[in-house]
N, C-alpha and C. Protein backbone atom coordinates (compact mmCIF):
# COMPACT_ATOMS: atom_id res chain seq x y z
N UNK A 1 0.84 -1.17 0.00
CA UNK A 1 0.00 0.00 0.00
C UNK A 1 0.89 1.24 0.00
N UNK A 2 0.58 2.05 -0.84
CA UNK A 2 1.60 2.88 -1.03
C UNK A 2 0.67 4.69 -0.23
N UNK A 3 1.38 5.10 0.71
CA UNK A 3 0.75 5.99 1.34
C UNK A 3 0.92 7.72 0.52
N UNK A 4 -0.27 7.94 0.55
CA UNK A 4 0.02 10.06 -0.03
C UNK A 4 0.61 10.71 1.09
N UNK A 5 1.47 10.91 1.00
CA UNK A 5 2.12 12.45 2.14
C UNK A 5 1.90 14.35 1.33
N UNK A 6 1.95 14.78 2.01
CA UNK A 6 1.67 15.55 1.79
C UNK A 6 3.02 16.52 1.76
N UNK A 7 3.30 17.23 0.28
CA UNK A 7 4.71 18.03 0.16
C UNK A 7 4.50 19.37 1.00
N UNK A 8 4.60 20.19 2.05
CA UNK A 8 3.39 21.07 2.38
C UNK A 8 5.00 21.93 2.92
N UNK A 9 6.31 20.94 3.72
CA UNK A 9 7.37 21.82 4.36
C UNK A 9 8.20 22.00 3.16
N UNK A 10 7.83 20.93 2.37
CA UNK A 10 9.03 21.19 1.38
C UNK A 10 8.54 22.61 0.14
N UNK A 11 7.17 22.53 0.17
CA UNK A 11 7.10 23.88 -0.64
C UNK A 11 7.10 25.38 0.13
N UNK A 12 7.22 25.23 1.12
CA UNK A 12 6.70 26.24 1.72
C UNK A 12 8.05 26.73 2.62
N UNK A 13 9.13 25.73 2.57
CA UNK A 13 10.19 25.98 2.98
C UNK A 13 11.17 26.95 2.91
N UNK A 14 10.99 27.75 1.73
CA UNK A 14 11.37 28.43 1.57
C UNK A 14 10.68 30.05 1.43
N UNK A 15 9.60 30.14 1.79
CA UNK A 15 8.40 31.16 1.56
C UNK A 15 9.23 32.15 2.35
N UNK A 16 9.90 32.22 2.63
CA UNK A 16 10.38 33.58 3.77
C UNK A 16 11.24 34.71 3.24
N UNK A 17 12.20 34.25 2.36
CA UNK A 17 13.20 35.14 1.67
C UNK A 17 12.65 35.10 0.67
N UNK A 18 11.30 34.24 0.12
CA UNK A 18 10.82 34.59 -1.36
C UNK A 18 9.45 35.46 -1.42
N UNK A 19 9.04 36.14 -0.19
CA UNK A 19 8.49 36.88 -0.49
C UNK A 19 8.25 38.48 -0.97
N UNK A 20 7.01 39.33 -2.19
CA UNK A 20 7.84 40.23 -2.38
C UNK A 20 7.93 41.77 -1.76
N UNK A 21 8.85 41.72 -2.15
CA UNK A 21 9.47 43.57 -1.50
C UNK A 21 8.14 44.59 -2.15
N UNK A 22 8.60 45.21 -0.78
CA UNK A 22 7.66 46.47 -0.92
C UNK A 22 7.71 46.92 -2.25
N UNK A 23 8.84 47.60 -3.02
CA UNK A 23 8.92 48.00 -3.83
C UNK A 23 8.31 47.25 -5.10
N UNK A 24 8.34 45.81 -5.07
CA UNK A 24 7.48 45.13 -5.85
C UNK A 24 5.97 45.04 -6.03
N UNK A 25 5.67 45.27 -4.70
CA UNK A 25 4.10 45.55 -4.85
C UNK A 25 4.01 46.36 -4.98
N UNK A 26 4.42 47.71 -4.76
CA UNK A 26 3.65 48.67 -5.54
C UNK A 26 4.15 48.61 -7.14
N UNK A 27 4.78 48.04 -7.59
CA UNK A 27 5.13 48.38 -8.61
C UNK A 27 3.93 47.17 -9.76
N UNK A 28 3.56 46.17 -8.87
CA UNK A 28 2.38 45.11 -9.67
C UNK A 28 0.99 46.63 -9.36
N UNK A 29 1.07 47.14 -7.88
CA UNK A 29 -0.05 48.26 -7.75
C UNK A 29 -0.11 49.20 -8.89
N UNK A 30 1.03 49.53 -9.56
CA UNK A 30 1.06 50.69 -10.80
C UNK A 30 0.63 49.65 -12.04
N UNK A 31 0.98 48.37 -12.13
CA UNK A 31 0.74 47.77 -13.63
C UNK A 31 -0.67 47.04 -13.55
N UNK A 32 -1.76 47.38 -11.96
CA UNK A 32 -2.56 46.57 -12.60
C UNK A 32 -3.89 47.29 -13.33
N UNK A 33 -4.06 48.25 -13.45
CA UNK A 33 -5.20 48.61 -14.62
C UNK A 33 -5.11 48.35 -15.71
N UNK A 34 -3.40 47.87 -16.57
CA UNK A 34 -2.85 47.35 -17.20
C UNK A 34 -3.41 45.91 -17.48
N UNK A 35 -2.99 45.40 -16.07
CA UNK A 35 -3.01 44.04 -15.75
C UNK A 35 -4.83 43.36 -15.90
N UNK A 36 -5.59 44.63 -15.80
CA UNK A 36 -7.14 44.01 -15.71
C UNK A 36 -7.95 43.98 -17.01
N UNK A 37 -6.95 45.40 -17.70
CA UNK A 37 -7.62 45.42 -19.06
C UNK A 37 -7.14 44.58 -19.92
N UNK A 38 -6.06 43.58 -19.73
CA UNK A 38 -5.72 42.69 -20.49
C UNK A 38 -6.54 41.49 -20.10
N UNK A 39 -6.66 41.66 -18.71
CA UNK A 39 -7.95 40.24 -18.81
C UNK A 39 -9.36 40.33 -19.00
N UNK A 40 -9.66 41.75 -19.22
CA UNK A 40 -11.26 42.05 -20.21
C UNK A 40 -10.87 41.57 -21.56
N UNK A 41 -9.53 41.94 -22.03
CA UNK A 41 -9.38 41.47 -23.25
C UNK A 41 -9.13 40.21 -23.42
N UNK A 42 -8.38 39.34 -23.25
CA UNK A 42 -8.84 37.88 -22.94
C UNK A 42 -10.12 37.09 -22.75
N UNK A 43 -10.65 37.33 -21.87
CA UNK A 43 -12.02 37.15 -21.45
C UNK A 43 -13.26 37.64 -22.55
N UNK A 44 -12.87 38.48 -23.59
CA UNK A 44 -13.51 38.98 -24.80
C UNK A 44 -13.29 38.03 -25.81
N UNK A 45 -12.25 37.46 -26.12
CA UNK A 45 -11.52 36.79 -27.07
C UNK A 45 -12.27 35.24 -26.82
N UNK A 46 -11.86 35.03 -25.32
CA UNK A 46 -12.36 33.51 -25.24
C UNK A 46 -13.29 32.94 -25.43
N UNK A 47 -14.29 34.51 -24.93
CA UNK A 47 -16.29 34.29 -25.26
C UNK A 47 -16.52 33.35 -26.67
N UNK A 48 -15.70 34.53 -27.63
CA UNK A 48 -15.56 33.87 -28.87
C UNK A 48 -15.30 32.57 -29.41
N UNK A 49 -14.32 31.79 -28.48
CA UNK A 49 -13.53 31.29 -28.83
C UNK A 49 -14.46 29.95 -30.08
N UNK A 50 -15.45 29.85 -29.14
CA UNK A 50 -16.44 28.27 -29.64
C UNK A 50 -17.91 28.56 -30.39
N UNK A 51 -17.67 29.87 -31.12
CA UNK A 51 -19.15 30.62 -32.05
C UNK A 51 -18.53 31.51 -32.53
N UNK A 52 -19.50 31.37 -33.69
CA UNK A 52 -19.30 33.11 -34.48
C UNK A 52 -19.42 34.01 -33.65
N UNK A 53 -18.43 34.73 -33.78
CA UNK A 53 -18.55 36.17 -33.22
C UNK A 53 -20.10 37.22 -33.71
N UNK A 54 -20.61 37.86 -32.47
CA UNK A 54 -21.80 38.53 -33.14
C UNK A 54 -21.44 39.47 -33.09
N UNK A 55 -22.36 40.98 -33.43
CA UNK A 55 -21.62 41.98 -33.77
C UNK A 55 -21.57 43.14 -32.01
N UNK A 56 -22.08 42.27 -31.35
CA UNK A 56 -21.96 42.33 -29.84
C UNK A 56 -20.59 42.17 -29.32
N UNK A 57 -20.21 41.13 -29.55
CA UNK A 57 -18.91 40.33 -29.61
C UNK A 57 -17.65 41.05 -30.02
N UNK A 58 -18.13 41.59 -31.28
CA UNK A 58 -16.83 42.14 -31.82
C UNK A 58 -16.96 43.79 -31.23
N UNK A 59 -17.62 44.07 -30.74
CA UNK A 59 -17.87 45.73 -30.23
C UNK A 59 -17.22 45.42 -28.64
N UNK A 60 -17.50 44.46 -28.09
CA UNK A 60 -16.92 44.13 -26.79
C UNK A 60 -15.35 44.13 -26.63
N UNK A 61 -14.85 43.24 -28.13
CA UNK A 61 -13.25 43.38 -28.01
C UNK A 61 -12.69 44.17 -28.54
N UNK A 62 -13.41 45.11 -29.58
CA UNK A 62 -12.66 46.50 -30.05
C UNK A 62 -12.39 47.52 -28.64
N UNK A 63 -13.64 47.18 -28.01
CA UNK A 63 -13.49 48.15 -26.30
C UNK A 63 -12.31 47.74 -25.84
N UNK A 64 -12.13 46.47 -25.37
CA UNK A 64 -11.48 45.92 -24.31
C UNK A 64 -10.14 45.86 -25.03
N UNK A 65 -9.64 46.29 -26.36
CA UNK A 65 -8.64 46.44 -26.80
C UNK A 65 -8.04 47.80 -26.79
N UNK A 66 -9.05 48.86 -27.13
CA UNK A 66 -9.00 50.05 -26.57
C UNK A 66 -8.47 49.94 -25.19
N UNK A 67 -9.07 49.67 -24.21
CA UNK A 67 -8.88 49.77 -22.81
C UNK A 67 -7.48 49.40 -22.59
N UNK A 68 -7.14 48.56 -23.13
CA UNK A 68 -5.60 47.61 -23.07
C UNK A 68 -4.57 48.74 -23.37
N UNK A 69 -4.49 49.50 -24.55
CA UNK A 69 -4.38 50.43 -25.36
C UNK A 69 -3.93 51.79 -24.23
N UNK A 70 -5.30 52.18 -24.20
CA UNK A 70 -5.02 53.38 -22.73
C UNK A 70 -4.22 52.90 -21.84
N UNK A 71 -4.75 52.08 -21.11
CA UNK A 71 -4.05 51.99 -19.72
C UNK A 71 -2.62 51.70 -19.77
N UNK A 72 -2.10 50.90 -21.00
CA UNK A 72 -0.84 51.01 -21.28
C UNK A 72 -0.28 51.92 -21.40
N UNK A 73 -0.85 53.11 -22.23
CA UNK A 73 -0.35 54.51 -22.47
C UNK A 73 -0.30 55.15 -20.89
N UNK A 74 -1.24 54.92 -20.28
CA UNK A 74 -1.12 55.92 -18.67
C UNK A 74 0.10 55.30 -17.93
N UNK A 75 -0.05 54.18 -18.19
CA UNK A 75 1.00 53.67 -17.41
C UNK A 75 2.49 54.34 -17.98
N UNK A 76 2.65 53.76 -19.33
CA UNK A 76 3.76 54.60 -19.69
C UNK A 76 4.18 55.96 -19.42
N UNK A 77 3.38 57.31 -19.59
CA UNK A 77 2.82 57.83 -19.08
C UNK A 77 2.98 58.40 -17.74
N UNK A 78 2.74 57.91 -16.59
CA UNK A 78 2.80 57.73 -15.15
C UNK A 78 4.95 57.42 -15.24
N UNK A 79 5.00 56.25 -15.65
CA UNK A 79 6.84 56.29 -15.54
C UNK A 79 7.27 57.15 -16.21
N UNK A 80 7.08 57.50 -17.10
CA UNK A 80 8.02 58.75 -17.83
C UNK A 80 9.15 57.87 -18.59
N UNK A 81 8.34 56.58 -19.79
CA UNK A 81 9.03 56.12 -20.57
C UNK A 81 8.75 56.62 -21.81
N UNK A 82 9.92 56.92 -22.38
CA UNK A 82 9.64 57.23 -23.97
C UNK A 82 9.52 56.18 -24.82
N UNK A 83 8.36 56.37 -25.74
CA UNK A 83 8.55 55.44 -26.90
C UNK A 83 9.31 56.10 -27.84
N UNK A 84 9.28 57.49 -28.09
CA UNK A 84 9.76 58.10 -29.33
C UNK A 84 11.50 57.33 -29.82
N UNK A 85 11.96 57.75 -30.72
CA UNK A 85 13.48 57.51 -31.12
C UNK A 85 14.12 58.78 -30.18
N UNK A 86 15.58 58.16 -30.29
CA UNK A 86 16.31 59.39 -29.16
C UNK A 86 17.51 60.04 -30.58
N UNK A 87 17.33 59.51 -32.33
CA UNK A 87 17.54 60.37 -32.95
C UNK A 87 17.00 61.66 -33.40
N UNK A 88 17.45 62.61 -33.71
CA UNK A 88 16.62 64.25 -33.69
C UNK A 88 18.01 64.63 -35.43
């Protein structure tokens, strides 16, 4: 008879030095409007995944691609990353 144990010290053994730094959470805190409008957009896509798209459907993921769109830009935006070229 072969018994289940349970892996529970061995995963968790290390949870102490792997948890994250302040500076990391806020920094998932700045990427997630980012982070949500990519899963409206997903969640738009998948509806689809098993029917024709109706024209409901496709107005839902032009939004939620938009949204993806913005919030990327604010975010960028908010850091003060350039997309432009740094030739002039």
């Amino acid at each position: 008879m072969n018994h289940i144990v349970t892996v529970q010290d061995a995963v968790t053994a290390f949870a102490d030095f792997m948890e994250p730094t302040n500076g990391e959470l806020d920094a998932i805190e700045q990427e997630m409007p980012a982070i949500l409008a990519d899963v409206d957009l997903l969640d738009a896509q998948i509806t689809t995944l098993d029917r024709t798209p109706t024209e409901l459907d496709i107005r839902r993921t032009r939004r939620a691609a938009r949204r993806v769109l913005a919030a990327e830009r604010d975010q960028a935006n908010r850091v003060g990353v350039s997309t432009t070229g740094g030739a002039a």
